[in-house]
Protein backbone atom coordinates (compact mmCIF):
# COMPACT_ATOMS: atom_id res chain seq x y z
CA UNK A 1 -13.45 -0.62 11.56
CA UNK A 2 -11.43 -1.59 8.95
CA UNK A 3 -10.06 -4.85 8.12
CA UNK A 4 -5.97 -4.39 7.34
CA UNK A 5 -3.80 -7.13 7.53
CA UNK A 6 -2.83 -10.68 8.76
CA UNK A 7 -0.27 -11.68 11.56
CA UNK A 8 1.34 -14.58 11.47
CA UNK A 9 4.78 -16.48 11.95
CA UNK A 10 6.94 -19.39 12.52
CA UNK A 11 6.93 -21.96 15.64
CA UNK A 12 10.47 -21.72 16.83
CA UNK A 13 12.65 -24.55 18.71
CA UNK A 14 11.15 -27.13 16.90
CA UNK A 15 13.26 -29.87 14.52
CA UNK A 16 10.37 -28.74 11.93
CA UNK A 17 9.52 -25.45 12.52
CA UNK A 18 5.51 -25.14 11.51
CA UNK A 19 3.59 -21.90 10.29
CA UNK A 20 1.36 -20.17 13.28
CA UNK A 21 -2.16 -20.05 12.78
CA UNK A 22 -2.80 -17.07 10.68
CA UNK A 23 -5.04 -14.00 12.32
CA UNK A 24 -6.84 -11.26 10.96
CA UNK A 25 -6.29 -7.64 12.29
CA UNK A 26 -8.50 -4.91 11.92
CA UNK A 27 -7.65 -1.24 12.54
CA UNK A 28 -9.60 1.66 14.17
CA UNK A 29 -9.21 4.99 15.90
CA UNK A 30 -12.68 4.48 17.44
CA UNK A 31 -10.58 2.31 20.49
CA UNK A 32 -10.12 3.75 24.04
CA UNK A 33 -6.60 3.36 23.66
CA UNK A 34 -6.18 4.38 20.37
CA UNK A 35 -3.86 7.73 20.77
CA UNK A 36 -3.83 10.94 18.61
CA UNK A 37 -5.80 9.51 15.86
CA UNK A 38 -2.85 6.60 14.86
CA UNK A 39 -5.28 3.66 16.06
CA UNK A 40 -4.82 0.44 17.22
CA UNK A 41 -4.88 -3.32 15.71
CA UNK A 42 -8.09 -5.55 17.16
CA UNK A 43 -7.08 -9.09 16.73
CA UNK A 44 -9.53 -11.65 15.12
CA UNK A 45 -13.09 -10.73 16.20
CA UNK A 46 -12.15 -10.39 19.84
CA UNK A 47 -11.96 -6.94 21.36
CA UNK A 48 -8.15 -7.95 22.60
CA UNK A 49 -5.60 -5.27 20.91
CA UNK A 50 -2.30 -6.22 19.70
CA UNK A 51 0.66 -3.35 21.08
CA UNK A 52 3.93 -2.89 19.82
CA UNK A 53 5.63 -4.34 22.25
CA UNK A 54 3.60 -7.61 22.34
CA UNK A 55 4.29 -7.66 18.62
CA UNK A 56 8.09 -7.01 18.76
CA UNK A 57 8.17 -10.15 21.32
CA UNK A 58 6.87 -12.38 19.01
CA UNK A 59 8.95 -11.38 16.26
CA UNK A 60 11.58 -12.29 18.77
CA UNK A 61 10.38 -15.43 19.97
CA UNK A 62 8.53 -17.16 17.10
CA UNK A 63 9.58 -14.48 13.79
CA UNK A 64 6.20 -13.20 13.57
CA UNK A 65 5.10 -10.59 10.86
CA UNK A 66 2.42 -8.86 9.74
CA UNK A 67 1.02 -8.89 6.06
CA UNK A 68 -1.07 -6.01 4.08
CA UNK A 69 -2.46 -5.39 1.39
CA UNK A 70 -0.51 -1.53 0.73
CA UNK A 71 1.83 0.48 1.49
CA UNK A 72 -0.83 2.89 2.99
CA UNK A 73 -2.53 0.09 4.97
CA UNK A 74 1.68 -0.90 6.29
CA UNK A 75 2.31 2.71 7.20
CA UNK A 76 -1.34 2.39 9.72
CA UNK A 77 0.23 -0.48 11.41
CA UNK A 78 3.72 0.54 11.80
CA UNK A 79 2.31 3.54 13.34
CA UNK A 80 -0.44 2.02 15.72
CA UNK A 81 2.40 -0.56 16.75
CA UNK A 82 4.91 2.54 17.37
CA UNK A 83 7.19 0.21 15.07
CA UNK A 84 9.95 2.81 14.70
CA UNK A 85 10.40 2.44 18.92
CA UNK A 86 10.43 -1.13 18.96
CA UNK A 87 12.24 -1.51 15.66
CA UNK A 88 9.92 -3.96 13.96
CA UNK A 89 9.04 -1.80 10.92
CA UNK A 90 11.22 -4.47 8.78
CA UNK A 91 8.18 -7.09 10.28
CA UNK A 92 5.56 -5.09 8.50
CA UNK A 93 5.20 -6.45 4.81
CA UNK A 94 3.24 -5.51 1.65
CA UNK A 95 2.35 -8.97 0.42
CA UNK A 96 3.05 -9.65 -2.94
CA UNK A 97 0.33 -10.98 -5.47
């Protein structure tokens, strides 16, 4: 397993809208429901997966994004979270130093 990125993203509805707690994702292909090799994001150090379409809700609901470290490491998530069907690439960020 590989550790990729971080999700995280802003509490909506509130007067003062407050950062979420940031989480740690870590990619593999070793995953049950990991598909044709593109893999799947574990969050934290559970064994709970985060899907695309979990992900484009809370980009919806609370602007949620995911941060990496490279352009090779984005182009892993936006696959695993099948970004281009749940247009949420945008959501997927290189994070600058």
């Amino acid at each position: 397993m590989e550790w990729v990125a971080t999700f995280s993203g802003l509490r909506s509805g509130e007067t003062n809208p407050g950062r979420l707690s940031t989480e740690t994702l870590r990619w593999t292909t070793n995953h049950p429901q990991s598909s044709y090799g593109l893999g799947v994001l574990i969050r934290g150090n559970s064994r709970d997966i985060l899907d695309g379409m979990s992900f484009a809700l809370m980009v919806g609901r609370f602007g949620a994004w995911i941060e990496t470290d490279s352009e090779e490491t984005s182009a892993k998530v936006r696959d695993a979270l099948v970004t281009a069907v749940t247009g949420t690439a945008e959501f997927i960020k290189v994070a600058k130093a």
